[in-house]
N, C-alpha and C. Protein backbone atom coordinates (compact mmCIF):
# COMPACT_ATOMS: atom_id res chain seq x y z
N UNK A 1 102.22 102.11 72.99
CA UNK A 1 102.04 100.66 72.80
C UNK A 1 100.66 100.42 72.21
N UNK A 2 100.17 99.50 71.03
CA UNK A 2 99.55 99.51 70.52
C UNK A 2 98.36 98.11 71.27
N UNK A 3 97.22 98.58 71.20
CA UNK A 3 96.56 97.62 71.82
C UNK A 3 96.89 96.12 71.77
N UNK A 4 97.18 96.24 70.09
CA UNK A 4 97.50 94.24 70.32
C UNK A 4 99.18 94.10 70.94
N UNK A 5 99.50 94.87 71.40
CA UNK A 5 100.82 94.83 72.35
C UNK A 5 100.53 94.56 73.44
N UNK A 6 99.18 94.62 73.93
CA UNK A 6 99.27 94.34 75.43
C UNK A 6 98.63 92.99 75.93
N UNK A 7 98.39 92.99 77.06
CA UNK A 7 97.96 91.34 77.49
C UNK A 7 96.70 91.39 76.89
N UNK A 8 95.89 90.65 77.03
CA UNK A 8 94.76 89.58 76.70
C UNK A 8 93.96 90.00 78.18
N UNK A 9 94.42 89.49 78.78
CA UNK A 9 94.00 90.16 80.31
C UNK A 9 95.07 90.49 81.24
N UNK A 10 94.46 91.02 82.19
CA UNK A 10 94.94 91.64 83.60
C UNK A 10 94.42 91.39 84.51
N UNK A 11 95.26 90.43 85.80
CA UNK A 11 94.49 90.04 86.44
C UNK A 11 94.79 91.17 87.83
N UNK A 12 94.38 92.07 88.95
CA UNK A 12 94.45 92.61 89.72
C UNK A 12 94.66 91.53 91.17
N UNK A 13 95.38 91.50 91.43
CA UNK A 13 95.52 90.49 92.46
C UNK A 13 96.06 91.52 94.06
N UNK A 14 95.61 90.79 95.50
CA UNK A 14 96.15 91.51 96.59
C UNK A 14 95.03 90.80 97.10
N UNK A 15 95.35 90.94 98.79
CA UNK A 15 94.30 90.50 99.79
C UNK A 15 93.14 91.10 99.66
N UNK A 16 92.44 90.85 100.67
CA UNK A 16 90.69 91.38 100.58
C UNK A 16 90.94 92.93 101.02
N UNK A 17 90.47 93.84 100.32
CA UNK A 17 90.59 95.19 100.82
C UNK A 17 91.58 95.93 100.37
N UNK A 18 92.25 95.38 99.33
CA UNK A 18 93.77 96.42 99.19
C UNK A 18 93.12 97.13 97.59
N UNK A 19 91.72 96.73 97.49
CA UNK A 19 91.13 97.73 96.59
C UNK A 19 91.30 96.89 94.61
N UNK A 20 91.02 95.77 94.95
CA UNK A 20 91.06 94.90 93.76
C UNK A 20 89.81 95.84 92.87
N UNK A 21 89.16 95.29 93.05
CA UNK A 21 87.58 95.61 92.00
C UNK A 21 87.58 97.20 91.59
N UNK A 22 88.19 98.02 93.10
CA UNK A 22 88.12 99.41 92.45
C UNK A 22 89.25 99.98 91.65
N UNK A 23 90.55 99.76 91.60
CA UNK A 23 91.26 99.51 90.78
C UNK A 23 90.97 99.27 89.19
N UNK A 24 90.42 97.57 89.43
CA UNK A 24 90.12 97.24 88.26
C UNK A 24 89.20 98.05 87.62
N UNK A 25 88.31 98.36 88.25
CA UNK A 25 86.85 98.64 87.27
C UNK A 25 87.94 100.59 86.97
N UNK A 26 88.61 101.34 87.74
CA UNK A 26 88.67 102.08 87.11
C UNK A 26 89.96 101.90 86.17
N UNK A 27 90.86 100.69 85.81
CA UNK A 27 92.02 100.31 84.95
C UNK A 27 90.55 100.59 83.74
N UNK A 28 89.67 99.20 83.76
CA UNK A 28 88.68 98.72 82.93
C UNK A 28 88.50 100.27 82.03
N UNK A 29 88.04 101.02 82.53
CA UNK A 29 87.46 101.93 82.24
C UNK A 29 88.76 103.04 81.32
N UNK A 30 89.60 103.02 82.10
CA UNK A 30 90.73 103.82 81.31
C UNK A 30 91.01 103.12 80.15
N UNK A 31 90.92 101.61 79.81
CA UNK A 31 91.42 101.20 78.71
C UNK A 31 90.54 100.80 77.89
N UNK A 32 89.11 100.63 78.57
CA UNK A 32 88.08 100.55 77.37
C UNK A 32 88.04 98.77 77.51
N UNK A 33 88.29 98.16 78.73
CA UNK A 33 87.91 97.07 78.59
C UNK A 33 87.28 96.57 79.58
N UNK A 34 86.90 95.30 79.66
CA UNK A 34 86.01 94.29 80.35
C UNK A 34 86.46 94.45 81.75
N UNK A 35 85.87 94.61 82.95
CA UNK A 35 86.14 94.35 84.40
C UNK A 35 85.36 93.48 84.60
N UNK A 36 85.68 92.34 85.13
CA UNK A 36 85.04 91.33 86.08
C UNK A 36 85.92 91.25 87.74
N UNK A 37 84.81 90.97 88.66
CA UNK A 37 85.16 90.74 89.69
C UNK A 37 85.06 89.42 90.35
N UNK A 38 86.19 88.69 90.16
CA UNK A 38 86.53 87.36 90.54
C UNK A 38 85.59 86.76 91.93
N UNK A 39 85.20 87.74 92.19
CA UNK A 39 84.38 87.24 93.79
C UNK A 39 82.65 86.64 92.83
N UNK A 40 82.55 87.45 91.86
CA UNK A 40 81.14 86.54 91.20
C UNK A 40 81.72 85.13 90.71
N UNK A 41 82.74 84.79 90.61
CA UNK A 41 82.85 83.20 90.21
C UNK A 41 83.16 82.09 91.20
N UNK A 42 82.84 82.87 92.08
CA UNK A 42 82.78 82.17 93.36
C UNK A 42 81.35 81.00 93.44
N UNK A 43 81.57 79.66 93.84
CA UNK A 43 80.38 79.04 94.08
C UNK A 43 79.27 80.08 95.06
N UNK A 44 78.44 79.59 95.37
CA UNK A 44 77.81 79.61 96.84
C UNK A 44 77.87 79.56 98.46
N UNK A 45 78.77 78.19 97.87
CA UNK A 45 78.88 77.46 99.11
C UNK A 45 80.56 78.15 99.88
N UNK A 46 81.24 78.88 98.89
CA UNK A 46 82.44 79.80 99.12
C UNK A 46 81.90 81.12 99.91
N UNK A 47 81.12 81.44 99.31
CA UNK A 47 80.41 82.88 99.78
C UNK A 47 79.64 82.76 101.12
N UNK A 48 78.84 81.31 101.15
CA UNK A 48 78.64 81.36 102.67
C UNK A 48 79.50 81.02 103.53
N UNK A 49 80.61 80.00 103.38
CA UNK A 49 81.73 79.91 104.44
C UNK A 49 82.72 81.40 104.83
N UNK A 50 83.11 82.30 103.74
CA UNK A 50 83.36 83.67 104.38
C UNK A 50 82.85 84.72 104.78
N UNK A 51 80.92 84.31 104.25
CA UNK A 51 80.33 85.35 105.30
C UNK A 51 80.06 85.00 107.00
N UNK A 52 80.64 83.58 107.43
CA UNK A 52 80.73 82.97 108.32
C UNK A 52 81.61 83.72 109.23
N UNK A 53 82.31 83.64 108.40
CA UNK A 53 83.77 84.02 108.92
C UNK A 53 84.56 83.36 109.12
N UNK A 54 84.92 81.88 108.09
CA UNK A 54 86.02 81.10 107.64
C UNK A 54 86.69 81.06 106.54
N UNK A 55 87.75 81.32 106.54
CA UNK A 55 88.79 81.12 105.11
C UNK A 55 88.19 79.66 104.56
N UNK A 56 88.75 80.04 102.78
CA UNK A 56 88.33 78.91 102.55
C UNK A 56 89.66 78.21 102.21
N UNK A 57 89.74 76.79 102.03
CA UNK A 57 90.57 76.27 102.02
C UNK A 57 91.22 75.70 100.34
N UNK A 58 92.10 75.48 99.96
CA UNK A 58 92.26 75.16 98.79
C UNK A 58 91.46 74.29 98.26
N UNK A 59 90.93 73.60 98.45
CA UNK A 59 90.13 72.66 98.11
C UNK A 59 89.24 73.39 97.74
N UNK A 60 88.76 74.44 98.53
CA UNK A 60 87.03 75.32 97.95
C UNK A 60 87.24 76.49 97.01
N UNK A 61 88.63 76.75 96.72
CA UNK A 61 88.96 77.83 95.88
C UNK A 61 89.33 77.11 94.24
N UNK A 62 89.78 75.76 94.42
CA UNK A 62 90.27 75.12 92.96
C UNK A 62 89.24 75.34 91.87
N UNK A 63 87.75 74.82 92.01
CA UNK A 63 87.19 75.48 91.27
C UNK A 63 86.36 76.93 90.54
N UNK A 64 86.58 77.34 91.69
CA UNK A 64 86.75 79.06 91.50
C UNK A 64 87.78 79.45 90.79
N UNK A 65 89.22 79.11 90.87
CA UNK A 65 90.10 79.43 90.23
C UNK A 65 89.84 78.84 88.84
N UNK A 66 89.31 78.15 88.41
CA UNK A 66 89.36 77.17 87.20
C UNK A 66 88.40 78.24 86.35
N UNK A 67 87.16 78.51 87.24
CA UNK A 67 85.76 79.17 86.58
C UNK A 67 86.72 80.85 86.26
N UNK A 68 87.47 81.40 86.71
CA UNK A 68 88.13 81.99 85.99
C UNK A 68 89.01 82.14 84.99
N UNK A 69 90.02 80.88 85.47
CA UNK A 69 90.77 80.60 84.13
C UNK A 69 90.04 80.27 82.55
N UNK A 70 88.71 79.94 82.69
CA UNK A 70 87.89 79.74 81.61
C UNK A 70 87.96 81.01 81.29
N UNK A 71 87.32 82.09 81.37
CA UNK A 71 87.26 82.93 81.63
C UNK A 71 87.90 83.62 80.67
N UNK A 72 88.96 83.68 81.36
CA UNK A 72 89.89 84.30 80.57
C UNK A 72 90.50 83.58 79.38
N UNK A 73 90.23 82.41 79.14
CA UNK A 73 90.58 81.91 78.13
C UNK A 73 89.30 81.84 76.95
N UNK A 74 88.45 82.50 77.41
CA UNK A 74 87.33 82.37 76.42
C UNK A 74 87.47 83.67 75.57
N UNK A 75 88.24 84.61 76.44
CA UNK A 75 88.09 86.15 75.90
C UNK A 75 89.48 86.27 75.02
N UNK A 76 91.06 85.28 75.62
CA UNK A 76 91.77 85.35 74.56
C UNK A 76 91.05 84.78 73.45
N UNK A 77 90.55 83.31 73.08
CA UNK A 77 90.06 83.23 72.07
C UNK A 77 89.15 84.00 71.66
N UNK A 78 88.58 85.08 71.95
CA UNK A 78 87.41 85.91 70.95
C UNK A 78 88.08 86.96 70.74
N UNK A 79 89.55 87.10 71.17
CA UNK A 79 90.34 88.36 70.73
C UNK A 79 90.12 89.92 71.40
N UNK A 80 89.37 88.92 72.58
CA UNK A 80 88.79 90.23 73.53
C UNK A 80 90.06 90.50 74.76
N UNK A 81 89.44 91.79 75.71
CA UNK A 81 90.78 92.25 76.82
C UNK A 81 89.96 92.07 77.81
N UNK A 82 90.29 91.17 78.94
CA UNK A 82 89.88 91.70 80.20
C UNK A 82 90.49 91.91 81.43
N UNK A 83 90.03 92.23 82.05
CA UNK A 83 90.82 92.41 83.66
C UNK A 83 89.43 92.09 84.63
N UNK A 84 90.46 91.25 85.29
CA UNK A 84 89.58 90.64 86.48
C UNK A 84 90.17 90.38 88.23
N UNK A 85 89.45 90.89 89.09
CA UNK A 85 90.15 91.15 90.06
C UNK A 85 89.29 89.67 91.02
N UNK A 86 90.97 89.30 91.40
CA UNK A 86 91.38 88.28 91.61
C UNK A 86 92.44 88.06 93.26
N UNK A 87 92.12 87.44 94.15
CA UNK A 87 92.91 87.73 95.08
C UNK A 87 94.25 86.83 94.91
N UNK A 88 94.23 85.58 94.27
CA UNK A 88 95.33 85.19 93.70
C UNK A 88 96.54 85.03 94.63
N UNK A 89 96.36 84.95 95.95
CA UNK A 89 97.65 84.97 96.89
C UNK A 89 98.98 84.18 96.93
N UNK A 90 98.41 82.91 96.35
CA UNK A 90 99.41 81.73 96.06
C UNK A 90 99.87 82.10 94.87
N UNK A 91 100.87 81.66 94.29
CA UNK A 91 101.29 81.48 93.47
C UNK A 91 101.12 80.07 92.49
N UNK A 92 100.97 78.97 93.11
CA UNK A 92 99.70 77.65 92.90
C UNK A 92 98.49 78.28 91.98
N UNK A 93 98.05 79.55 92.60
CA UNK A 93 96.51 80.02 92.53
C UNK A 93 96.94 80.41 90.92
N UNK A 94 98.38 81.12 90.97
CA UNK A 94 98.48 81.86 89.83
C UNK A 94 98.91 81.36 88.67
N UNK A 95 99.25 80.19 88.79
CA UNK A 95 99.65 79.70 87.76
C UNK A 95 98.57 79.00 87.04
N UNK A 96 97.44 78.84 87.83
CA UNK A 96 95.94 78.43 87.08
C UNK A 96 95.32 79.51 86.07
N UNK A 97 95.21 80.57 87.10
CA UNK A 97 95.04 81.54 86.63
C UNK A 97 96.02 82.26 85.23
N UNK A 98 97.17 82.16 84.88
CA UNK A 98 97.70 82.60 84.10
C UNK A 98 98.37 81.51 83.20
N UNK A 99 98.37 80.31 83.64
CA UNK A 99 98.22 79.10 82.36
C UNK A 99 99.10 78.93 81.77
N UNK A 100 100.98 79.81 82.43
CA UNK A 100 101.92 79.92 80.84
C UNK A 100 101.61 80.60 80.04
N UNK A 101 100.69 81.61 80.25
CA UNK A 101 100.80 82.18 78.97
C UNK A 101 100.97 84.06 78.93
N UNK A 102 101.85 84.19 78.05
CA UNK A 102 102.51 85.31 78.11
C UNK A 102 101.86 87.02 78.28
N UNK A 103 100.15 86.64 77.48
CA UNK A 103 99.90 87.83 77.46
C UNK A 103 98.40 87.87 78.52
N UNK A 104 98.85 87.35 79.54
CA UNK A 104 97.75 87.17 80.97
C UNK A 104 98.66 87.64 81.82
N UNK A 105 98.85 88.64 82.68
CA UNK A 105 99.68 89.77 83.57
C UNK A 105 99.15 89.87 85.08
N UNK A 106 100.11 89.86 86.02
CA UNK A 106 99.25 90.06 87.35
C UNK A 106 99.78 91.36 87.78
N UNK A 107 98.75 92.17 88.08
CA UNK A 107 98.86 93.53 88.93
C UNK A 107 98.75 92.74 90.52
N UNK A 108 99.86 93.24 91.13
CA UNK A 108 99.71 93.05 92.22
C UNK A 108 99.84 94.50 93.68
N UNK A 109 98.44 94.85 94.24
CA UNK A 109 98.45 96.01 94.93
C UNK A 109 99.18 95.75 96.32
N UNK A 110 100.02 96.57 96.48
CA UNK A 110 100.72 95.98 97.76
C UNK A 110 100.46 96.84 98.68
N UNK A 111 100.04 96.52 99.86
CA UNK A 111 99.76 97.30 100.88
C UNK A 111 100.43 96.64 102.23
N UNK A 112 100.19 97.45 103.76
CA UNK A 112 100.22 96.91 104.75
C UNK A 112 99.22 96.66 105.56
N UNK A 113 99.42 95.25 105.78
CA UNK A 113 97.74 94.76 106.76
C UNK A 113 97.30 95.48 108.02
N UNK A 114 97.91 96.97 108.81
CA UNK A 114 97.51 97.77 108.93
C UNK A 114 96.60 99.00 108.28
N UNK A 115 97.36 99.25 107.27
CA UNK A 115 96.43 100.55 105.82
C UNK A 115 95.45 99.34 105.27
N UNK A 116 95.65 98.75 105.18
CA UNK A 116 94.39 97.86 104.29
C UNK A 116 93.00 97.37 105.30
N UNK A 117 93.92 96.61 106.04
CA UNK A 117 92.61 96.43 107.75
C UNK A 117 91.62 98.10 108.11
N UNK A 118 92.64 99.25 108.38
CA UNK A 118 91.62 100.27 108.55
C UNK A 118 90.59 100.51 107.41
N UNK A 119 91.25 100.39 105.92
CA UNK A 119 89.93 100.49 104.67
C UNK A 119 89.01 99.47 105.09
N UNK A 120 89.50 98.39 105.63
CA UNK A 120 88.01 97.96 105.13
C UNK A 120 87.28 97.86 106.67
N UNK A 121 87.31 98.56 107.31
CA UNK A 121 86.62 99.19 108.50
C UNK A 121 85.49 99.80 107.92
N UNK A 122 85.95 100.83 107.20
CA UNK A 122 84.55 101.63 106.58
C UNK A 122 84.55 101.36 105.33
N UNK A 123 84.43 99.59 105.23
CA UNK A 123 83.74 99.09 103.87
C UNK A 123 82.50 98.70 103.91
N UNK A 124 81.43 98.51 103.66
CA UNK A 124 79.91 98.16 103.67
C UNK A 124 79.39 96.70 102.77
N UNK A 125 78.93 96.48 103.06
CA UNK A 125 78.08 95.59 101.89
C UNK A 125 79.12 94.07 101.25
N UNK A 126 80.18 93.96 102.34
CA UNK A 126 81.27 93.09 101.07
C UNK A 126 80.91 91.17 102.26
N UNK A 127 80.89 90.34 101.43
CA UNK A 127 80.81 89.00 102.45
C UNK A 127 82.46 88.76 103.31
N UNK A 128 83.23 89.92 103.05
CA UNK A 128 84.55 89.08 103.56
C UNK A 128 84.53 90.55 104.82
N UNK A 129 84.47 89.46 106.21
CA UNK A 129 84.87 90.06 107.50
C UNK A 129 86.24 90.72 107.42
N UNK A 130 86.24 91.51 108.11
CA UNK A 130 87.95 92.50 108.58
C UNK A 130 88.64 90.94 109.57
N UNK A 131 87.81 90.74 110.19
CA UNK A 131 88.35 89.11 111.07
C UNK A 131 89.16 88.66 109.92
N UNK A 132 89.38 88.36 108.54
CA UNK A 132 89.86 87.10 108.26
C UNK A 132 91.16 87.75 107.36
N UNK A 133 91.51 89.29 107.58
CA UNK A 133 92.46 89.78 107.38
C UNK A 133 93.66 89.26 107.75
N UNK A 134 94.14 88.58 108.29
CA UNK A 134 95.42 88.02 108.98
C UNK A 134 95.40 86.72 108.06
N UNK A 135 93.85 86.12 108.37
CA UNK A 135 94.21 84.77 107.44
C UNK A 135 94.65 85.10 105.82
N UNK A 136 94.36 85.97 105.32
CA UNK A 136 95.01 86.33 104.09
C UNK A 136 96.09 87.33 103.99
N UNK A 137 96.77 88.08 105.30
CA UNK A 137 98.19 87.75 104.74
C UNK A 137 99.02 86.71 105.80
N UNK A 138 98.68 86.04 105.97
CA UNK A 138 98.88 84.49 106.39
C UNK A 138 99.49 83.80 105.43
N UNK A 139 98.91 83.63 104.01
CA UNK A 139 98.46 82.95 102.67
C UNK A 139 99.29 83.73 102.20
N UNK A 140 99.06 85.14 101.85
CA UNK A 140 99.97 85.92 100.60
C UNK A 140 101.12 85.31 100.83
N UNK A 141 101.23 85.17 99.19
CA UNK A 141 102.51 84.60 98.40
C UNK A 141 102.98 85.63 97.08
N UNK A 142 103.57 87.06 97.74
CA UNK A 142 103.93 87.88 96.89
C UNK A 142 104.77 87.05 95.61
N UNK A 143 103.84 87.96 94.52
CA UNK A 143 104.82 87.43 93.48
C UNK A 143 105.99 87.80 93.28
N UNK A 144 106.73 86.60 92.54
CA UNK A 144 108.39 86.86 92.67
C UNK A 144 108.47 88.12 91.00
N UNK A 145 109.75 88.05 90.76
CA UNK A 145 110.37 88.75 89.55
C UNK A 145 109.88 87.47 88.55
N UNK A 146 109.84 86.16 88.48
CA UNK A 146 109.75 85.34 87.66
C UNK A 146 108.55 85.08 86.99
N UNK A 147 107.86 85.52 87.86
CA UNK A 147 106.37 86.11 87.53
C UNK A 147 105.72 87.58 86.52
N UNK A 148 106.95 88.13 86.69
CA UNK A 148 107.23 89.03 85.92
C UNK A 148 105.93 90.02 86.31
N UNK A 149 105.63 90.06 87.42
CA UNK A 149 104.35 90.96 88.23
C UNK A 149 104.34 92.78 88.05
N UNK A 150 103.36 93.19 88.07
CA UNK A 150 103.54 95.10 87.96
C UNK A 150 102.92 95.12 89.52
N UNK A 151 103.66 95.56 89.69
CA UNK A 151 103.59 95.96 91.68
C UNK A 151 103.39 97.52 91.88
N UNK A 152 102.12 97.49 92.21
CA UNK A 152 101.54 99.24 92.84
C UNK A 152 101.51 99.37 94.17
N UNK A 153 101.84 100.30 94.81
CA UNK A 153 101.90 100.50 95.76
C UNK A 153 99.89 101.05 96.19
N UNK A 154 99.21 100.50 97.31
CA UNK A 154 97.45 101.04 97.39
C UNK A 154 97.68 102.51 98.08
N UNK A 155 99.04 102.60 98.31
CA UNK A 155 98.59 103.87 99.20
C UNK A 155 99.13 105.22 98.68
N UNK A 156 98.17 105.28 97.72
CA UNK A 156 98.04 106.63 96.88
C UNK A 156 96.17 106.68 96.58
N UNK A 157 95.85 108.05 96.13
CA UNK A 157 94.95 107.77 95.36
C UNK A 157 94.48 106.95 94.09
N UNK A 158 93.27 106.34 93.85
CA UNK A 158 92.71 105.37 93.07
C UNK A 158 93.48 106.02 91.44
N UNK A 159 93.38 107.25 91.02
CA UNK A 159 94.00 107.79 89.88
C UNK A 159 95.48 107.16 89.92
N UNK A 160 96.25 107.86 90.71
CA UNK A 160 97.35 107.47 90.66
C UNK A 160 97.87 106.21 90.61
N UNK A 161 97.16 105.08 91.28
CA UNK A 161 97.74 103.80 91.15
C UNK A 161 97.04 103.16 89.90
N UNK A 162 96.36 103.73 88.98
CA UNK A 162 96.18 103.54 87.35
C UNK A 162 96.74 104.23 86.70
N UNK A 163 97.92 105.04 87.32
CA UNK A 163 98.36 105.88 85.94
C UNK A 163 99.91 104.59 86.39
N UNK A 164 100.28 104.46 87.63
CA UNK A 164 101.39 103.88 88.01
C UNK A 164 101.19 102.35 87.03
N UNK A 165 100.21 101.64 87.54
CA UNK A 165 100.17 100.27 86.23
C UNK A 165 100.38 100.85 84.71
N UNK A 166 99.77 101.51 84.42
CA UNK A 166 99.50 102.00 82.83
C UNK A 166 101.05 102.06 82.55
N UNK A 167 101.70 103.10 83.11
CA UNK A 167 102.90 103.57 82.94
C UNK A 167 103.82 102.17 82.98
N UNK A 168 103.78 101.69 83.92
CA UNK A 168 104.63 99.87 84.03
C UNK A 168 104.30 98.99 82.99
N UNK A 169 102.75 99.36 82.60
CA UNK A 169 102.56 98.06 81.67
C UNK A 169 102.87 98.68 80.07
N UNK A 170 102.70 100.37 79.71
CA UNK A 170 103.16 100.31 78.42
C UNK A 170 104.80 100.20 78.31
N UNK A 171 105.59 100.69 79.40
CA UNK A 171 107.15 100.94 79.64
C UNK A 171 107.47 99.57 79.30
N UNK A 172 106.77 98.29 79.71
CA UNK A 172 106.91 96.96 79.30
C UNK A 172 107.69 96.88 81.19
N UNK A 173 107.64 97.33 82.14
CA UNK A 173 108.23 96.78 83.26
C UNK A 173 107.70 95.84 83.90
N UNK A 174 108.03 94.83 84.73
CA UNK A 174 108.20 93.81 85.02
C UNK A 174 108.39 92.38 84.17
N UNK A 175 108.91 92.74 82.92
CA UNK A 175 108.85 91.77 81.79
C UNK A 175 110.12 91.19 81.83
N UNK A 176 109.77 89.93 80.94
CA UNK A 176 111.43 89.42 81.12
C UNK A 176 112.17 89.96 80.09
């Protein structure tokens, strides 16, 4: 599949811990494009309510979601690729995020809030508590087929669940 065959972006979507950013940054890297991590377009005032240890509420995520959808619409218009990891749980969330438009794709890492809760036990340095694990799959709103989503399974090695997208996204699977 030839580069201008593929999306515009990729957004990596899954709860906190099911390995968004590391994913992405090593997709980024296999394809030679842009990784951003959706947690920098976060206000401030987002970042201190979950280092609190409160979910935030739709209301505090709308413009976070927006400061991405720019985002990504700045890079289709410059004819650029990116992937940006995105927790995206709603489907509300995702349709901001992907706008209708055909060549913006959600990877979605699927795990169980057991295997994902123990990773981020021995995670370091991140503002989102293991506490607020429940509140986000509380929220998850797996994407449907209509969404036309590439669904990896997290519980393999980091290689393998980039060769598993790669393989889905040149095969063209989950497409309509």
């Amino acid at each position: 599949m030839a580069t201008s065959d593929l999306p515009h972006a990729l957004i990596i979507m899954g709860v906190s811990g099911s390995g968004k950013s590391t994913i992405g940054q090593a997709l980024g890297h296999r394809l030679g494009w842009r990784f951003e991590d959706g947690d920098s377009f976060h206000p401030p005032a987002n970042v201190a309510k979950m280092s609190a240890g409160h979910p935030l509420t739709d209301e505090d995520r709308w413009p976070w979601l927006h400061a991405i959808a720019t985002e990504i619409a700045q890079c289709r218009s410059a004819g650029q690729h990116i992937i940006i990891a995105c927790s995206a749980l709603k489907k509300a969330y995702r349709d901001i995020l992907v706008g209708g438009r055909d060549d913006v794709r959600m990877v979605y890492l699927q795990g169980t809030q057991e295997l994902i809760g123990e990773r981020m036990k021995h995670r370091a340095g991140h503002f989102m508590p293991p506490g607020l694990l429940s509140s986000q799959f509380a929220t998850l709103e797996p994407p449907g087929a209509p969404e036309h989503p590439i669904t990896v399974s997290v519980d393999a090695p980091v290689a393998a669940i980039v060769d598993d997208i790669l393989q889905q996204l040149h095969s063209g699977q989950g497409r309509a």
